[in-house]
Protein backbone atom coordinates (compact mmCIF):
# COMPACT_ATOMS: atom_id res chain seq x y z
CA UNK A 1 6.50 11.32 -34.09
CA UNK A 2 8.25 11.75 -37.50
CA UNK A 3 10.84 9.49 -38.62
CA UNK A 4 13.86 12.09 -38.45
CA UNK A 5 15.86 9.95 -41.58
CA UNK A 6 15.35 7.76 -43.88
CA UNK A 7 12.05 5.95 -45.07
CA UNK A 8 9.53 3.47 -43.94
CA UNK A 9 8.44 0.96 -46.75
CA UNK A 10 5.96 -2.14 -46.53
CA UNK A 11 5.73 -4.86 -49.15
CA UNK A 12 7.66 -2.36 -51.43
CA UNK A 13 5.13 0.32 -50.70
CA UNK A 14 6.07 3.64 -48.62
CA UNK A 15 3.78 3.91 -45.69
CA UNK A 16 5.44 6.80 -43.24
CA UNK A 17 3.28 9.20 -44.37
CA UNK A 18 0.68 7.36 -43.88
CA UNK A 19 -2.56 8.00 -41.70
CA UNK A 20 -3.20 4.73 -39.26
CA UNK A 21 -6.11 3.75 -40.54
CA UNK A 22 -4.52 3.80 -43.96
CA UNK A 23 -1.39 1.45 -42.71
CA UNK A 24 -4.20 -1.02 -41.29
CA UNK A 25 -5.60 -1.24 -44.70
CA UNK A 26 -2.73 -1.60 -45.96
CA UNK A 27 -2.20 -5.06 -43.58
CA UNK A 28 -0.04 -3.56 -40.88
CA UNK A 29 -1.25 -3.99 -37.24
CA UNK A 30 0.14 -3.40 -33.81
CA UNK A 31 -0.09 -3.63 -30.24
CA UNK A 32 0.96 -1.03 -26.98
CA UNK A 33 3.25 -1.62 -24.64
CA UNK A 34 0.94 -0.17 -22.04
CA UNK A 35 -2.47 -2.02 -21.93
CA UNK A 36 -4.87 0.14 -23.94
CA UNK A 37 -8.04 -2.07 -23.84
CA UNK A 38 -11.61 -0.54 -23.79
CA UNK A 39 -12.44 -1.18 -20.32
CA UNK A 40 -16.20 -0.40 -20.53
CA UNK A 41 -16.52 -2.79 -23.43
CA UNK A 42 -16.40 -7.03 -23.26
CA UNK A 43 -13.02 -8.85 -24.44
CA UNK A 44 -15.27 -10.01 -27.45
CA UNK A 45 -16.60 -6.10 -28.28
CA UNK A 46 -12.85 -5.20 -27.70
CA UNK A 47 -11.57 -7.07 -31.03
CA UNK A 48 -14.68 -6.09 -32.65
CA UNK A 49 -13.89 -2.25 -32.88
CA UNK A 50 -10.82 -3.77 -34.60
CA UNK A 51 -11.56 -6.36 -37.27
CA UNK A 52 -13.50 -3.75 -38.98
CA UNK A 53 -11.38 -2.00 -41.67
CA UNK A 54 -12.33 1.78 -42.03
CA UNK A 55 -12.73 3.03 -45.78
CA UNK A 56 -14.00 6.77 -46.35
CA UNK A 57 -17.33 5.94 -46.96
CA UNK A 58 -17.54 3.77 -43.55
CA UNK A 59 -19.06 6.96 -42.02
CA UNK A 60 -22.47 6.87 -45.26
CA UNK A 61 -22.28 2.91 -44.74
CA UNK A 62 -22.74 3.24 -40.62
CA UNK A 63 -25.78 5.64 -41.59
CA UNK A 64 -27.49 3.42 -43.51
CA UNK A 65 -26.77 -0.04 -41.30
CA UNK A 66 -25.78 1.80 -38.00
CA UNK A 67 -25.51 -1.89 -36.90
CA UNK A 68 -22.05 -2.06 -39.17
CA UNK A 69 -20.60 -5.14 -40.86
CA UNK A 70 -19.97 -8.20 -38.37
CA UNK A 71 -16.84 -10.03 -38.32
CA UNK A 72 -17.69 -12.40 -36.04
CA UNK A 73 -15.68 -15.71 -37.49
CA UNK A 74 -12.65 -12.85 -37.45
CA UNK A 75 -12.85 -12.45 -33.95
CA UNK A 76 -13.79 -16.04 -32.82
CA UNK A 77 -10.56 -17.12 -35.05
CA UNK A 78 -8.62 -14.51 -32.89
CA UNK A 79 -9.64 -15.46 -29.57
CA UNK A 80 -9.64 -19.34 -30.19
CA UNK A 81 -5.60 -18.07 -31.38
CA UNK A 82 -4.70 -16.76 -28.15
CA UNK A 83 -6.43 -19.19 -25.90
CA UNK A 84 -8.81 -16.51 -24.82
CA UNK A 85 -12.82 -18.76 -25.72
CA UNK A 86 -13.75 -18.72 -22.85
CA UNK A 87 -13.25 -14.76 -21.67
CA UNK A 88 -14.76 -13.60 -24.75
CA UNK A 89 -17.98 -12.31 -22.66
CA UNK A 90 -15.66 -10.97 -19.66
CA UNK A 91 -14.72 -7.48 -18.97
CA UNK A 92 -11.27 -6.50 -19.18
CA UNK A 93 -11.75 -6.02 -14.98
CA UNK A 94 -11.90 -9.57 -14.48
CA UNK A 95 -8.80 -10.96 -16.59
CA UNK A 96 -5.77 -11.12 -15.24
CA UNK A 97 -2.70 -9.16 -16.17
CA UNK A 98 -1.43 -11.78 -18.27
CA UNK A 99 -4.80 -12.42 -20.28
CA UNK A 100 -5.28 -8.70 -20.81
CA UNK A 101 -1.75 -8.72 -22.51
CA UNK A 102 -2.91 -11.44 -24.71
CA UNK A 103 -6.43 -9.62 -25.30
CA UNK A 104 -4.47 -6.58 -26.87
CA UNK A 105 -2.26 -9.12 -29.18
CA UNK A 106 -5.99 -10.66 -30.01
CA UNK A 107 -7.32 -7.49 -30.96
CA UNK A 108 -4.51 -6.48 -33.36
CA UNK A 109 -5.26 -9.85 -34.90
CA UNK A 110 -8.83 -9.31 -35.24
CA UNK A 111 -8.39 -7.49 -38.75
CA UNK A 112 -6.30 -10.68 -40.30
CA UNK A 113 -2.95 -8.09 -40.70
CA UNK A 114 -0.28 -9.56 -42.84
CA UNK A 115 2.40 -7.83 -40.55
CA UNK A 116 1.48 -7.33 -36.51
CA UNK A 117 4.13 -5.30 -34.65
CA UNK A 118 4.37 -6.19 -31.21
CA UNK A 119 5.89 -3.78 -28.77
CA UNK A 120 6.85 -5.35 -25.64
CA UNK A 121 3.95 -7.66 -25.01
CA UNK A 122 6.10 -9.40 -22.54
CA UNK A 123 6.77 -6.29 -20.50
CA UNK A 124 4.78 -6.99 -16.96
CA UNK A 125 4.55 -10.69 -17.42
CA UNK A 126 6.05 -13.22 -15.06
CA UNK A 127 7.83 -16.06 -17.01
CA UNK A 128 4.95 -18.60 -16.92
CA UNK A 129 3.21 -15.73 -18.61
CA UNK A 130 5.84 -14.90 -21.30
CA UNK A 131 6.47 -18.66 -22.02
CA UNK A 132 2.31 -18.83 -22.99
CA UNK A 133 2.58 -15.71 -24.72
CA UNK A 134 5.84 -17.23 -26.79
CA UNK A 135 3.40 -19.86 -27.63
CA UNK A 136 1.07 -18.25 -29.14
CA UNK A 137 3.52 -16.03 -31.01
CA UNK A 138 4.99 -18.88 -32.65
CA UNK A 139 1.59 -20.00 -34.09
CA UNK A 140 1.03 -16.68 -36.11
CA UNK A 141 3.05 -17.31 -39.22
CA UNK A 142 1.21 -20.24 -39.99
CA UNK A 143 -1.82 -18.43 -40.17
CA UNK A 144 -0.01 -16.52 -42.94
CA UNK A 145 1.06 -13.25 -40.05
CA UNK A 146 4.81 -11.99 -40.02
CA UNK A 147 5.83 -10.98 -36.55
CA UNK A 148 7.41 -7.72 -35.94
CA UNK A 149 8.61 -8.35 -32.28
CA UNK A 150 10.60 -5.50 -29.71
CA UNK A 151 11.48 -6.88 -26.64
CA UNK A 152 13.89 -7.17 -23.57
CA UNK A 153 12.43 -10.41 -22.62
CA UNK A 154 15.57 -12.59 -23.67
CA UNK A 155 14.07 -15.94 -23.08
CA UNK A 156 11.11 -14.89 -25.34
CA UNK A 157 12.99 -13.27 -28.19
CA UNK A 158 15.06 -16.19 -28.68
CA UNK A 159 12.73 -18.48 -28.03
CA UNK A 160 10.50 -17.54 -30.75
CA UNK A 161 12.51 -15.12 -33.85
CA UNK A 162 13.75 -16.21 -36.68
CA UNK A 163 16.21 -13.31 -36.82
CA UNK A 164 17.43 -10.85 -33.95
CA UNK A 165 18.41 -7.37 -34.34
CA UNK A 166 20.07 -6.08 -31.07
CA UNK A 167 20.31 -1.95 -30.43
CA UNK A 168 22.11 -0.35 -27.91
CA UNK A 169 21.68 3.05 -27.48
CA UNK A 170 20.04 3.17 -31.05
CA UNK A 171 23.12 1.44 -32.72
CA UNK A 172 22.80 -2.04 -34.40
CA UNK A 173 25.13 -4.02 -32.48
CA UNK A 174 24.15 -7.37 -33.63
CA UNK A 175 22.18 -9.43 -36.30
CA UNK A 176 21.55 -13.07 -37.06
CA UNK A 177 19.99 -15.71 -35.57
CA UNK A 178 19.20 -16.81 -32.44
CA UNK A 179 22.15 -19.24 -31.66
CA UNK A 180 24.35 -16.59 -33.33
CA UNK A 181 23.37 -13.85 -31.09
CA UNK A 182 23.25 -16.00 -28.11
CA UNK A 183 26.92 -16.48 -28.28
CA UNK A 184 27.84 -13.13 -29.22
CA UNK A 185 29.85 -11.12 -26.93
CA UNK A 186 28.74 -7.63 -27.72
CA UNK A 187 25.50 -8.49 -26.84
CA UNK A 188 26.24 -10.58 -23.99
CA UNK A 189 28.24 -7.88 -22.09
CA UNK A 190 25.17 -4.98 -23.05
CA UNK A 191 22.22 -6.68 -22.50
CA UNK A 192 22.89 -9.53 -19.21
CA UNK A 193 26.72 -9.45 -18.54
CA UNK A 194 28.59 -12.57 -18.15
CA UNK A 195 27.19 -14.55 -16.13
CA UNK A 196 24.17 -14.50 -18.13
CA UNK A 197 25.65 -16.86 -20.57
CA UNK A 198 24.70 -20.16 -19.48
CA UNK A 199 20.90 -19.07 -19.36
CA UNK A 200 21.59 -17.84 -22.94
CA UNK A 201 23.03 -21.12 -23.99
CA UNK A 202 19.84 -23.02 -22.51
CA UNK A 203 17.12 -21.11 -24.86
CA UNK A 204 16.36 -22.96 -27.55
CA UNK A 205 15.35 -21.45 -30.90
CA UNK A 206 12.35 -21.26 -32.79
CA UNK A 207 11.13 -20.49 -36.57
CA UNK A 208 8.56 -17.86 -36.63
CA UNK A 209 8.79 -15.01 -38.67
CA UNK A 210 9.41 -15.07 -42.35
């Protein structure tokens, strides 16, 4: 969909006109908020499709070695990330919903991006689920990866951003950090009402992004 104002830059460099392949080159990766996992293909084949980084003469390369190039120690660095080792050889069938959530964040790692954008990857998880997730999260920008996080999961976004935007109805209501916009009332009133405050008040903060 095209932006309808405004632009879209990325380390200085516009990038809304871009094609996707071209943003991925460029170091900007993403996941869905709906699972979209390869079903017929292993978790390990899954981040495979996606480490490799596709140039114009990738099509001539693939006819010449139809094998491709391997990026194995990508892949293995992804999954050993996200906790996932030892479901590298499953199918996507046999992982729970939680692990398949954490297979899609894997595979937008697989390419080493030096932005991910996560949309929702809490959406579906119970909190046990989002608290591992938060984990891993938090372990990306030390691996040189600025997070790009959207979520309603308040426990996880302040549990693991450096700096909170809040929309409501497409209007910036609130920015700062996470003790700031834990104890601001705007947000308080649109997002859990009142009585929400105390659960607010008991997430603690964490550096992440940068």
């Amino acid at each position: 969909m095209p932006i309808s104002s405004g632009r879209v830059a990325f380390d200085g460099t516009p990038c809304d006109h871009l094609a996707p392949h071209r943003r991925a080159l460029r170091g900007l990766a993403r996941t869905f908020q709906s699972i979209e996992l390869f079903e017929d293909l292993s978790v390990r084949e899954n981040l495979l499709v996606s480490s490799e980084r596709v140039h114009w003469w990738s099509v001539l390369r693939n006819l010449v070695r139809p094998g491709g190039v391997s990026h194995v120690d990508q892949v293995d660095w992804a999954l050993d990330l996200l906790g996932l080792g030892t479901a590298a050889e499953k199918m996507p069938s046999e992982l729970s919903h939680g692990q398949r959530k954490l297979v899609g964040v894997a595979r937008s790692l697989a390419a080493r991006p030096k932005l991910v954008l996560l949309d929702e990857p809490a959406a579906g998880l119970d909190s046990k689920e989002s608290h591992v997730l938060g984990e891993h999260i938090r372990e990306l920008p030390r691996h040189g990866i600025t997070v790009f996080l959207i979520d309603h999961d308040m426990h996880l976004v302040l549990g693991v951003c450096d700096e909170v935007y809040v929309l409501e109805f497409g209007e910036l209501i609130a920015r700062g950090s996470p003790a700031e916009i834990r104890n601001d009332e705007r947000v308080v009133a649109a997002y859990l009402g009142e009585q929400a405050r105390e659960v607010l008040e008991g997430v603690d903060g964490a550096e992440v992004t940068r």
